[in-house]
C-alpha atoms as a PDB file:
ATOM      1  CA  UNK A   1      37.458 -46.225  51.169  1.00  0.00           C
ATOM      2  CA  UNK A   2      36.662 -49.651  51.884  1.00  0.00           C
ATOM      3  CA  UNK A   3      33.793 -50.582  48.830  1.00  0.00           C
ATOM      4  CA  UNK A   4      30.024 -50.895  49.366  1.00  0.00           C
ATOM      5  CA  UNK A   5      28.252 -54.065  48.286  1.00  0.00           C
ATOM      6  CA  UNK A   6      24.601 -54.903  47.608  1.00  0.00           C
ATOM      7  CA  UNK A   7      23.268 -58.033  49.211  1.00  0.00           C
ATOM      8  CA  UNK A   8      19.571 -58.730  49.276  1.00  0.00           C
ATOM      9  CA  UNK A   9      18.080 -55.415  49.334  1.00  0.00           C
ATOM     10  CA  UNK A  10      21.203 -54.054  52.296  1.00  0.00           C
ATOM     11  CA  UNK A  11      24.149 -52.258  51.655  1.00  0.00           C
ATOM     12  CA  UNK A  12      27.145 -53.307  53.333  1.00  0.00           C
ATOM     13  CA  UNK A  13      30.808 -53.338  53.684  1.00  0.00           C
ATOM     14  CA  UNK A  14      32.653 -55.620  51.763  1.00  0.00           C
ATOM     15  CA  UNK A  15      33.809 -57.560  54.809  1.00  0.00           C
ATOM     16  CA  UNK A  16      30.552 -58.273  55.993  1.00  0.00           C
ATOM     17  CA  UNK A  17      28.605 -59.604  52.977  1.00  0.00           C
ATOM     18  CA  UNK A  18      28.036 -62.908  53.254  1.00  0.00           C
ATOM     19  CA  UNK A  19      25.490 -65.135  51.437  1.00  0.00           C
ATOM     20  CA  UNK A  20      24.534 -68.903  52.602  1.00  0.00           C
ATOM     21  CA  UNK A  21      26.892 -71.598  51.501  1.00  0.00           C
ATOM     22  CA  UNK A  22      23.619 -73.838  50.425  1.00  0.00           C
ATOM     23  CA  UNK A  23      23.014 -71.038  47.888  1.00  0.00           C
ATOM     24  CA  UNK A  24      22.550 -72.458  44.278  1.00  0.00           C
ATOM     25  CA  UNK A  25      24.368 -70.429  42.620  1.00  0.00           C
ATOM     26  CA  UNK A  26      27.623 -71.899  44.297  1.00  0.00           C
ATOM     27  CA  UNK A  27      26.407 -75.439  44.606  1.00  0.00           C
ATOM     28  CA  UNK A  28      25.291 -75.676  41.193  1.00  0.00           C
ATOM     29  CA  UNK A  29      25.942 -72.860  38.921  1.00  0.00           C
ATOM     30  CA  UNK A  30      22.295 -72.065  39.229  1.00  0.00           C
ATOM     31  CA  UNK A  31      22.411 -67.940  38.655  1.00  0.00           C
ATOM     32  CA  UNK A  32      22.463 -65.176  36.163  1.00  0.00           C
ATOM     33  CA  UNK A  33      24.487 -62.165  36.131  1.00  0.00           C
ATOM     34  CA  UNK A  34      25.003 -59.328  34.349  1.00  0.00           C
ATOM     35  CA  UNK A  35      27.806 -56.413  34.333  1.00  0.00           C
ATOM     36  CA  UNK A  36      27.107 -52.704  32.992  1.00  0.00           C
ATOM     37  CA  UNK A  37      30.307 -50.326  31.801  1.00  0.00           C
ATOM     38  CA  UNK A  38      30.250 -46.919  34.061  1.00  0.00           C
ATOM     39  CA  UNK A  39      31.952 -44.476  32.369  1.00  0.00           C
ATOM     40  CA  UNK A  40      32.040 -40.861  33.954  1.00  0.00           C
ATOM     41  CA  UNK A  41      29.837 -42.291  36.942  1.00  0.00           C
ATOM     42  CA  UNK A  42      27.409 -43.045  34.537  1.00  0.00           C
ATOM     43  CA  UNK A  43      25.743 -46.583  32.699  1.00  0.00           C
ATOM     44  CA  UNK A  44      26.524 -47.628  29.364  1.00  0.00           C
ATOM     45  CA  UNK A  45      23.804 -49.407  27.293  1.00  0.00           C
ATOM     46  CA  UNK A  46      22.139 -50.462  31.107  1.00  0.00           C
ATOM     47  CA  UNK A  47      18.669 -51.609  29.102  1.00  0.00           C
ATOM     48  CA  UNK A  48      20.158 -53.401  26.815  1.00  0.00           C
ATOM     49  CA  UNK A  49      21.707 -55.809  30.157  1.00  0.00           C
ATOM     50  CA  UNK A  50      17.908 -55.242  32.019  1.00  0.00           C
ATOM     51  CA  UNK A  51      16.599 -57.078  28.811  1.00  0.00           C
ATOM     52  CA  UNK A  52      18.901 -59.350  28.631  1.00  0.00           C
ATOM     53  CA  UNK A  53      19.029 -60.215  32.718  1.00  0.00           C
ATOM     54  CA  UNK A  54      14.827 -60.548  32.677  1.00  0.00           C
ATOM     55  CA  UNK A  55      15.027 -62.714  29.348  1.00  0.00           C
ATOM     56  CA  UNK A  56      17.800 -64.784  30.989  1.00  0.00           C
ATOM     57  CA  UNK A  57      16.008 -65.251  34.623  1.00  0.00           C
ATOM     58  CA  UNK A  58      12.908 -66.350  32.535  1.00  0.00           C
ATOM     59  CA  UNK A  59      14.779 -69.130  30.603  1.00  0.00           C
ATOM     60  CA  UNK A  60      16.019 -70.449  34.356  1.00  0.00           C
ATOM     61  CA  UNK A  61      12.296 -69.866  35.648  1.00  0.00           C
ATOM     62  CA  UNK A  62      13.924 -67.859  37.959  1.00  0.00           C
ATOM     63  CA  UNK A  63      11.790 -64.633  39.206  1.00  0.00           C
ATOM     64  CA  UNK A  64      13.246 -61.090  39.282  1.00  0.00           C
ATOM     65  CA  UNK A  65      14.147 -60.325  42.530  1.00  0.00           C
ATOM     66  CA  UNK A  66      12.996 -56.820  42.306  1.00  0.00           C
ATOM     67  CA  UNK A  67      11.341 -54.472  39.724  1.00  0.00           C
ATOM     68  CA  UNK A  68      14.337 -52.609  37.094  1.00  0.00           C
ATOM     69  CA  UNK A  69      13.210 -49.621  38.696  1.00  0.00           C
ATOM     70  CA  UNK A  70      14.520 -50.714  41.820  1.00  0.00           C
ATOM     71  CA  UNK A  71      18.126 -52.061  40.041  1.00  0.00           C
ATOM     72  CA  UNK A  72      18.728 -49.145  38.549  1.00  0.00           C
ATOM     73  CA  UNK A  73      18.126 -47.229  41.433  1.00  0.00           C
ATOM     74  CA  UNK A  74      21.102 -49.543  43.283  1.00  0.00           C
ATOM     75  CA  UNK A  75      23.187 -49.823  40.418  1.00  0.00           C
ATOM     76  CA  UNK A  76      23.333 -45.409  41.059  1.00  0.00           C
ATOM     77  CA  UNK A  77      22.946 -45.801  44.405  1.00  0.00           C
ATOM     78  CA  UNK A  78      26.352 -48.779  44.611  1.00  0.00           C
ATOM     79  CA  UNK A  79      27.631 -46.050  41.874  1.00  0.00           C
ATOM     80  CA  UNK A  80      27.266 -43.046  44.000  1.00  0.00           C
ATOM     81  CA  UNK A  81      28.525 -44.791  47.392  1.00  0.00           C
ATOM     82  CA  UNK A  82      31.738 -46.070  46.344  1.00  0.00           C
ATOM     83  CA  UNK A  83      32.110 -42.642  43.671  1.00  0.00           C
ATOM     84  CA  UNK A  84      32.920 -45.163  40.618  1.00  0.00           C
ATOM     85  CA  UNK A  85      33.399 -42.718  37.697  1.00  0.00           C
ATOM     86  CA  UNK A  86      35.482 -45.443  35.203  1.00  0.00           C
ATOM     87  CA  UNK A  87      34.525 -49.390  35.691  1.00  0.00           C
ATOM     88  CA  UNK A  88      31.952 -51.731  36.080  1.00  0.00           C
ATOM     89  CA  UNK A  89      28.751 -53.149  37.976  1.00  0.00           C
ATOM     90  CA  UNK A  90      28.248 -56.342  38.665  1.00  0.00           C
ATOM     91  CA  UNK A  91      25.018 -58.037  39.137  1.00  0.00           C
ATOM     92  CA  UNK A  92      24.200 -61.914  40.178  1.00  0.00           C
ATOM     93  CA  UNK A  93      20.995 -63.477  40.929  1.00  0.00           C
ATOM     94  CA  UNK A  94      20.793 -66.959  41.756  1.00  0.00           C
ATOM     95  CA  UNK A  95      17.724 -69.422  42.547  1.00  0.00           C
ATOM     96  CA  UNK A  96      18.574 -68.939  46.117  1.00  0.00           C
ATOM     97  CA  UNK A  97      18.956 -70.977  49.597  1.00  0.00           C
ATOM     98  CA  UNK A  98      18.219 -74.448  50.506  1.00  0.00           C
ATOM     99  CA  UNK A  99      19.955 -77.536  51.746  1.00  0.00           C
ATOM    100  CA  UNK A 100      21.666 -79.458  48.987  1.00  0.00           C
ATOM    101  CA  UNK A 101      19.856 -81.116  46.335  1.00  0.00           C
ATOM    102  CA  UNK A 102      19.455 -81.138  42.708  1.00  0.00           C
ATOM    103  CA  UNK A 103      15.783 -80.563  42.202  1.00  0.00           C
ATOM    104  CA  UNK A 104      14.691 -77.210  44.054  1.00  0.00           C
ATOM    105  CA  UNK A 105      11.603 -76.087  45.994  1.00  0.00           C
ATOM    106  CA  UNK A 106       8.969 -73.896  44.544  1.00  0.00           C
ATOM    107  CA  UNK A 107       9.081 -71.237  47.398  1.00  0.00           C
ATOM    108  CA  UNK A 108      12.952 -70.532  46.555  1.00  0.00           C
ATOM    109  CA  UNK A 109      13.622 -66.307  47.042  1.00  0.00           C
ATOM    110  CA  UNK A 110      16.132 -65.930  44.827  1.00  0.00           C
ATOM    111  CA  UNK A 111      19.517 -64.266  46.030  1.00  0.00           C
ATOM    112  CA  UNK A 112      20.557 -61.046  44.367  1.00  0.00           C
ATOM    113  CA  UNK A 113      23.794 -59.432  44.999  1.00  0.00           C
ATOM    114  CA  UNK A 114      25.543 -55.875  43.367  1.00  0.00           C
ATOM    115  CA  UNK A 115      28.931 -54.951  43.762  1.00  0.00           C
ATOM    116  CA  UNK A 116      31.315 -52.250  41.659  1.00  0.00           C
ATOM    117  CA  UNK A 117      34.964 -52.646  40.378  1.00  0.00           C
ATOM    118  CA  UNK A 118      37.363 -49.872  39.213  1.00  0.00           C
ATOM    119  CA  UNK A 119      38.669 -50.578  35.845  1.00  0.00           C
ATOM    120  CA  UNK A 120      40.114 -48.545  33.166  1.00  0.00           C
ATOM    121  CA  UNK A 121      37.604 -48.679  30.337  1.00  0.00           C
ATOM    122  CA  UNK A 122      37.927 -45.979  27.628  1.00  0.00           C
ATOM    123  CA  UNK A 123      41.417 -45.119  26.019  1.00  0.00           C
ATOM    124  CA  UNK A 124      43.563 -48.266  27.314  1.00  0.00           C
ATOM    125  CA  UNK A 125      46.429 -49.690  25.075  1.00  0.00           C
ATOM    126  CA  UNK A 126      44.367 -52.487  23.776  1.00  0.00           C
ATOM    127  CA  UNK A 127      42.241 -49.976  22.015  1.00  0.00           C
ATOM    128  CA  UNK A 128      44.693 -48.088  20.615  1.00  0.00           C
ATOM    129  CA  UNK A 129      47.051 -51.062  20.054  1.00  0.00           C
ATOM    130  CA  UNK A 130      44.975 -54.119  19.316  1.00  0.00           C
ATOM    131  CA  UNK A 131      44.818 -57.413  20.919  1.00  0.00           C
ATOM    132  CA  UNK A 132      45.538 -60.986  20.195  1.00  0.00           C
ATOM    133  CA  UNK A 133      43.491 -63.654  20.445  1.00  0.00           C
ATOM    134  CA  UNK A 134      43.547 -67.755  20.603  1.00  0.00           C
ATOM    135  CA  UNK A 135      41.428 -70.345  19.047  1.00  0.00           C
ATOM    136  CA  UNK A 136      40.065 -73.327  21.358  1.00  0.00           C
ATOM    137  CA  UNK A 137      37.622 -75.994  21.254  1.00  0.00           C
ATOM    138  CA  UNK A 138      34.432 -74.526  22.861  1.00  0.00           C
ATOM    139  CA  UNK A 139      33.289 -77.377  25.556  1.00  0.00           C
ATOM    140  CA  UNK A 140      30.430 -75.485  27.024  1.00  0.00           C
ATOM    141  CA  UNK A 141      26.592 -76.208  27.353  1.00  0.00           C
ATOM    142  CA  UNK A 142      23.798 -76.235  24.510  1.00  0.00           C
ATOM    143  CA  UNK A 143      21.875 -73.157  26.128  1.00  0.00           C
ATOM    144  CA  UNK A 144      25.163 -70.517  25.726  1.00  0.00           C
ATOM    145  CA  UNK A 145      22.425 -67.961  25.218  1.00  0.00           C
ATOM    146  CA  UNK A 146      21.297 -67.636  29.002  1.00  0.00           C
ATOM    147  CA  UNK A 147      24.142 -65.453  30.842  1.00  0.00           C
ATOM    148  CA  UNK A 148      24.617 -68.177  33.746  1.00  0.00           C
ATOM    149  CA  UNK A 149      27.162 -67.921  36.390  1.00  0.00           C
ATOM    150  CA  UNK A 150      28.268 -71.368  35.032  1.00  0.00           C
ATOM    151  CA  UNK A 151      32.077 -69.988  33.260  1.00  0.00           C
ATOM    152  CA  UNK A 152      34.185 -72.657  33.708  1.00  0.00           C
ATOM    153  CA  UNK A 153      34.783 -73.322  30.389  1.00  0.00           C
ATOM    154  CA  UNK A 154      35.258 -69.684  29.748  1.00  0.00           C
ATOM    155  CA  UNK A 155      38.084 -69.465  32.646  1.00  0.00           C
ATOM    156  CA  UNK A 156      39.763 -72.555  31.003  1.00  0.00           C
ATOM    157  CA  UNK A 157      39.579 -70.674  27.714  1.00  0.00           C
ATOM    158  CA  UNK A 158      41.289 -67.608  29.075  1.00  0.00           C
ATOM    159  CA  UNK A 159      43.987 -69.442  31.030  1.00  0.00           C
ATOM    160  CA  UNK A 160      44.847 -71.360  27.551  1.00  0.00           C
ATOM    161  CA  UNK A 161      44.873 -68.150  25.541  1.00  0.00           C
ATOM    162  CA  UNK A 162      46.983 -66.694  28.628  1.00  0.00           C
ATOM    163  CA  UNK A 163      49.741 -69.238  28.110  1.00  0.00           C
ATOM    164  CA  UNK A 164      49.886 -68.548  24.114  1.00  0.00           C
ATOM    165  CA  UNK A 165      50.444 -64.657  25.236  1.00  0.00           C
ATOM    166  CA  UNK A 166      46.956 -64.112  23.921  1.00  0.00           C
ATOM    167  CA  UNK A 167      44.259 -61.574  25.999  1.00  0.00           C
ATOM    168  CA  UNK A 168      41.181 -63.358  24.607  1.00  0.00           C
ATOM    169  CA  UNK A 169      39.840 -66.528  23.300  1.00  0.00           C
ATOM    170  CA  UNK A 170      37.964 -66.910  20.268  1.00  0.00           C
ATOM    171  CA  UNK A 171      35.965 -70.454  20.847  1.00  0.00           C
ATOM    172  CA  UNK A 172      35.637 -72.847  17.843  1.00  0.00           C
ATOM    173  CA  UNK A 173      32.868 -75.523  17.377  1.00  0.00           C
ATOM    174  CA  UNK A 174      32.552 -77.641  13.786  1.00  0.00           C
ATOM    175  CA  UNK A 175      35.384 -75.494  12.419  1.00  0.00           C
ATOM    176  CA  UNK A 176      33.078 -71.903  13.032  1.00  0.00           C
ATOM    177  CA  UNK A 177      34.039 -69.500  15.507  1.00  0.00           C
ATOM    178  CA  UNK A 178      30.607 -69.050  18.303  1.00  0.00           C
ATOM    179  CA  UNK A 179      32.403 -65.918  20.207  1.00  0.00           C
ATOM    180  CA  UNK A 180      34.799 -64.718  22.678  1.00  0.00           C
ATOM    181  CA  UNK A 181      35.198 -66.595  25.972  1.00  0.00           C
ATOM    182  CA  UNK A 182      33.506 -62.754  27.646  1.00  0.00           C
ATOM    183  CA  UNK A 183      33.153 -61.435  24.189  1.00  0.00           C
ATOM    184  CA  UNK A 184      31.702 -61.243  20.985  1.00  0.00           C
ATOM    185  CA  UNK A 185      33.969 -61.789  17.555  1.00  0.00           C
ATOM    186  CA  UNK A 186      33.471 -59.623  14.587  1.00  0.00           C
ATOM    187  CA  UNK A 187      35.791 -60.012  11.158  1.00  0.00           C
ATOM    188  CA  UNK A 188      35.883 -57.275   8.611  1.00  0.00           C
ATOM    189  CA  UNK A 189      36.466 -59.260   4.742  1.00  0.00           C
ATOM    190  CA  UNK A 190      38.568 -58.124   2.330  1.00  0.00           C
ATOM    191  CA  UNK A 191      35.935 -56.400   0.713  1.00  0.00           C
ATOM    192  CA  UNK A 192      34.749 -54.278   3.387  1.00  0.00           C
ATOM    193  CA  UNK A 193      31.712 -56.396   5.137  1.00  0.00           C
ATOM    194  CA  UNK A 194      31.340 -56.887   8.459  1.00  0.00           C
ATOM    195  CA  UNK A 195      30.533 -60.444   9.535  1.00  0.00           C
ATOM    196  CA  UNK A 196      29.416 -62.158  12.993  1.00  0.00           C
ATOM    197  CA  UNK A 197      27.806 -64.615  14.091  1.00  0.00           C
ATOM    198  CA  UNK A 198      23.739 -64.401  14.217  1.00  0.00           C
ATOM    199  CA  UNK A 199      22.240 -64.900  17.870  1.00  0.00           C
ATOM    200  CA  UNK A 200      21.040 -68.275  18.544  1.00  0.00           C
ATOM    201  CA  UNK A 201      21.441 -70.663  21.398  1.00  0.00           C
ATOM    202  CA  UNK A 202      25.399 -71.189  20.243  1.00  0.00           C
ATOM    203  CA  UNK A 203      26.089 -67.561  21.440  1.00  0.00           C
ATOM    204  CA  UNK A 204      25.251 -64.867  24.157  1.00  0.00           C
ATOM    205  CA  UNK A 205      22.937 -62.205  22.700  1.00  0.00           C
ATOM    206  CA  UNK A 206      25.908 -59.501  22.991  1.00  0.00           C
ATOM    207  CA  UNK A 207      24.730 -55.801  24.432  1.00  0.00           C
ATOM    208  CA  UNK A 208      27.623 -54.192  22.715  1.00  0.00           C
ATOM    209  CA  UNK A 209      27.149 -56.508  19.570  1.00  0.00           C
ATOM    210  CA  UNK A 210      23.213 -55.413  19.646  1.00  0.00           C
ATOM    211  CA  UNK A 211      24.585 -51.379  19.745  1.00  0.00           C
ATOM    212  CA  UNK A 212      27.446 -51.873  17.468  1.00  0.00           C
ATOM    213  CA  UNK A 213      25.131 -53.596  14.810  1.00  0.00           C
ATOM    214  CA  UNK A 214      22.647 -50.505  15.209  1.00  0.00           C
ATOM    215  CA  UNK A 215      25.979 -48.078  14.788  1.00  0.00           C
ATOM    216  CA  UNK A 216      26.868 -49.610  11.560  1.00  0.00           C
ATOM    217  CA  UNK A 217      23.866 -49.931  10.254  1.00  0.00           C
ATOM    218  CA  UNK A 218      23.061 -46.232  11.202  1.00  0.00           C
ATOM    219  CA  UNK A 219      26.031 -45.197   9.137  1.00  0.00           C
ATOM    220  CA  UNK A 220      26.005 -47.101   6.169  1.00  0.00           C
ATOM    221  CA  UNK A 221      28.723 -50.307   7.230  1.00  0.00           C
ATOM    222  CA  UNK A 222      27.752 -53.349   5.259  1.00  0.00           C
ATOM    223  CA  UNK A 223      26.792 -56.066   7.490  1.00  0.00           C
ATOM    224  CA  UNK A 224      26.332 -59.691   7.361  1.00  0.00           C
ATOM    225  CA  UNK A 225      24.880 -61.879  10.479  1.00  0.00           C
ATOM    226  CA  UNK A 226      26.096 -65.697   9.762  1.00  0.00           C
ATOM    227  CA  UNK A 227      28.480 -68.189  10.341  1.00  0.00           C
ATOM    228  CA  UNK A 228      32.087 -67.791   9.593  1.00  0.00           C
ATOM    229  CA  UNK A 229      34.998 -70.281  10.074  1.00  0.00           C
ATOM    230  CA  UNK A 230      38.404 -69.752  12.061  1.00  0.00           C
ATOM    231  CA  UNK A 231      40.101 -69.957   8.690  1.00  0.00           C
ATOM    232  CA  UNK A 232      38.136 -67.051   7.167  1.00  0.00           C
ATOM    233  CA  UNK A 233      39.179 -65.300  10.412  1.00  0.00           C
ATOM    234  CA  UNK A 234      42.633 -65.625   9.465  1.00  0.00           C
ATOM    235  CA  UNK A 235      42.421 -64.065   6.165  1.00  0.00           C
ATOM    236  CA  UNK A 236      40.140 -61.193   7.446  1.00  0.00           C
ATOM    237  CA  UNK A 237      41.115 -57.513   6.364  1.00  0.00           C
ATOM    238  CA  UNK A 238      40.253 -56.588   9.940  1.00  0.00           C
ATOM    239  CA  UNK A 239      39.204 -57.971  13.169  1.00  0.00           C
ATOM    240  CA  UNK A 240      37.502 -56.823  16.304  1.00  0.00           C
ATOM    241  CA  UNK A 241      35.510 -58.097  19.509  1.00  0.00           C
ATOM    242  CA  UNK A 242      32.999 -56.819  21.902  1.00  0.00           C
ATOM    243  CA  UNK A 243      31.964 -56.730  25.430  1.00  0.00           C
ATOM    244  CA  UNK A 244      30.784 -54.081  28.009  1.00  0.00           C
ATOM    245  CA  UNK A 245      34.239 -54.139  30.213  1.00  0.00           C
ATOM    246  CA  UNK A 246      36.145 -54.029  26.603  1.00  0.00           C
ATOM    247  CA  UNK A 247      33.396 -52.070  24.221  1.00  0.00           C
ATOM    248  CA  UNK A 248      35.137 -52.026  20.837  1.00  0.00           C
ATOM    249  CA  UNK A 249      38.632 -53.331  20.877  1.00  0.00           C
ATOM    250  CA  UNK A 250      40.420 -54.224  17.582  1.00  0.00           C
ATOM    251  CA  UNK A 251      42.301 -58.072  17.518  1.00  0.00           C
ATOM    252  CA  UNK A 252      45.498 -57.559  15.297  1.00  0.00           C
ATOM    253  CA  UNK A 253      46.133 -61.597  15.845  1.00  0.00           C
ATOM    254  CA  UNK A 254      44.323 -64.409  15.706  1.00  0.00           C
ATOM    255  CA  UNK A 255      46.270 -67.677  16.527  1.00  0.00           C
ATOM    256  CA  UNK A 256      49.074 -66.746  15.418  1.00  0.00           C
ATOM    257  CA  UNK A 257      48.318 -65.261  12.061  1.00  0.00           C
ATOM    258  CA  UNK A 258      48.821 -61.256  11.595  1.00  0.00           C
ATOM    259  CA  UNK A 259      45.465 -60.099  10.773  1.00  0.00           C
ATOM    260  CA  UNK A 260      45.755 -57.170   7.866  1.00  0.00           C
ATOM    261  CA  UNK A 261      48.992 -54.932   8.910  1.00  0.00           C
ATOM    262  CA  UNK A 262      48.953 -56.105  12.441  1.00  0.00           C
ATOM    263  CA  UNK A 263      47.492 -52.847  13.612  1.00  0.00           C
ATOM    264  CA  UNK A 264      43.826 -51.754  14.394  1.00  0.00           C
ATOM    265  CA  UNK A 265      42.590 -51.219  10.614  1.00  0.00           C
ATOM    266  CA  UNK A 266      40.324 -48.000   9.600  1.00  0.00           C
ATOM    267  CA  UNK A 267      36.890 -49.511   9.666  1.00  0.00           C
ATOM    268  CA  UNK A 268      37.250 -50.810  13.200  1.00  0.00           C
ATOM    269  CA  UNK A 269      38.729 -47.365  14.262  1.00  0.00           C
ATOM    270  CA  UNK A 270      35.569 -45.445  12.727  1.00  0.00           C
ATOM    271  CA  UNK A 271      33.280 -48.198  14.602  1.00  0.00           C
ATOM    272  CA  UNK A 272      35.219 -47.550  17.847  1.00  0.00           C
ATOM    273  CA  UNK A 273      34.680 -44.075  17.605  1.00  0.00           C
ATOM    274  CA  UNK A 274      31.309 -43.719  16.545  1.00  0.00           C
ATOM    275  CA  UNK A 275      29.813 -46.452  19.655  1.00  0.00           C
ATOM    276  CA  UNK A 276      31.752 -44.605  21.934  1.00  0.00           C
ATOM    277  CA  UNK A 277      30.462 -41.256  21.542  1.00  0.00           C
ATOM    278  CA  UNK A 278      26.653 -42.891  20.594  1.00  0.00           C
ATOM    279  CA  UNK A 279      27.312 -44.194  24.226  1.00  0.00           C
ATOM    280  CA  UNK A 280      28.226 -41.855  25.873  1.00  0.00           C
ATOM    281  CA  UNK A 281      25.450 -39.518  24.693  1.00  0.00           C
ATOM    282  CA  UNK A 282      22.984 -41.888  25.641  1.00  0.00           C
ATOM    283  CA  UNK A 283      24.160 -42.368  29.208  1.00  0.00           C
ATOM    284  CA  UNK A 284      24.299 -38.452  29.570  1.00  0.00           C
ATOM    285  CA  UNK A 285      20.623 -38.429  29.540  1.00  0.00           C
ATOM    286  CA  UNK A 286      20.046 -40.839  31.573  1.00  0.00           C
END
């Protein structure tokens, strides 16, 4: 079925959305997007990426294209047209269309554009298995927490941890890990504690991260938001990272060190378990 997409308030098939090639966001990098896990056709944590999308467009002085009432109703509606039941939704709005040039006119309608992708979600084998991660110089801007289309640092950080047979990178800055190049890093100590980074304008303000950090402290997980350094990652007990497409996946290797027995340890497991199910209750009354 060929997939439906969302293009400034039309749906249409994929081969006939088009957007102008003086749009910002492709000139310049001058958008926001956000994507939402779907899991049995339904959202997962979708305010939490509203919130953050509206916070993000503000920052830009970018306007919201349409009310959230309306983007929820496409998100279902791009949900319910190409029957997604496991992936993603995609959202991207940029400052919009005009002929080239670096300041922009005050009239600009932004450009907003939805599409869906298929992706397996819940269960896969870097859940149950673990991943491994690398550690590179992060290179990116000063305001990493506005969600801009701008990534290529963060494709440049994936392609390096692709050729050290790594799935993610973990970006380093003054010797302390800031986050994942699409994800959010978490250590467990030797004594039990949880530690990542606190939001600032070093790191995205994670959707998972905020839900995970609600989980633990819901159940009783000792917690600590602040700086820690790629060393102390090494020596961690356990390990894990967060993101919507990846929700709670446990890293058994961080630059080449084993991280406890080189297997998802027991407090990331209960974490796993416990967002998962939170989630999924949540979306189920949506």
């Amino acid at each position: 079925m060929p997939r439906t997409i969302y293009i400034n308030g039309r749906y249409v098939p994929e081969s006939e959305a088009q957007i102008s090639i003086f749009d910002r966001g492709f000139l310049f990098g001058d958008g926001i997007y956000e994507v939402s896990a779907v899991i049995g056709g339904r959202m997962i944590d979708n305010d939490l990426h509203l919130d953050r999308l509206e916070r993000s467009l503000s920052e830009l002085g970018i306007p919201m294209p349409v009310s959230r009432d309306d983007i929820v109703a496409m998100q279902n509606s791009l949900i319910a047209r190409n029957e997604l039941n496991e992936g993603v939704v995609y959202l991207q709005v940029t400052r919009g269309s005009e002929d080239r040039n670096f300041d922009y006119g005050d009239a600009l309608k932004p450009n907003f554009i939805a599409f869906t992708q298929v992706k397996k979600l819940v269960d896969t084998n870097a859940h149950r298995t673990g991943v491994k991660v690398a550690l590179v110089d992060d290179i990116r801007w000063g305001r990493r927490d506005i969600k801009t289309v701008m990534l290529l640092a963060q494709v440049q950080a994936k392609r390096e941890a692709k050729a050290q047979g790594c799935s993610e990178a973990w970006m380093v800055q003054d010797g302390f890990i800031t986050e994942g190049a699409s994800s959010t890093a978490f250590i467990i100590t030797q004594a039990g504690k949880i530690i990542t980074r606190p939001n600032s304008r070093a790191t995205l303000p994670g959707c998972t991260r905020l839900a995970v950090l609600q989980v633990a402290a819901d159940h009783g997980l000792q917690v600590e938001e602040r700086l820690f350094t790629a060393d102390e990652a090494r020596l961690a007990r356990e390990a894990f990272l967060t993101s919507a497409s990846s929700l709670v996946t446990p890293v058994i290797e961080i630059s080449g060190h084993r991280i406890g027995e080189g297997r998802p340890g027991p407090v990331t497991r209960r974490i796993q378990e416990i967002y998962l199910n939170l989630a999924l209750d949540r979306a189920a009354v949506q």
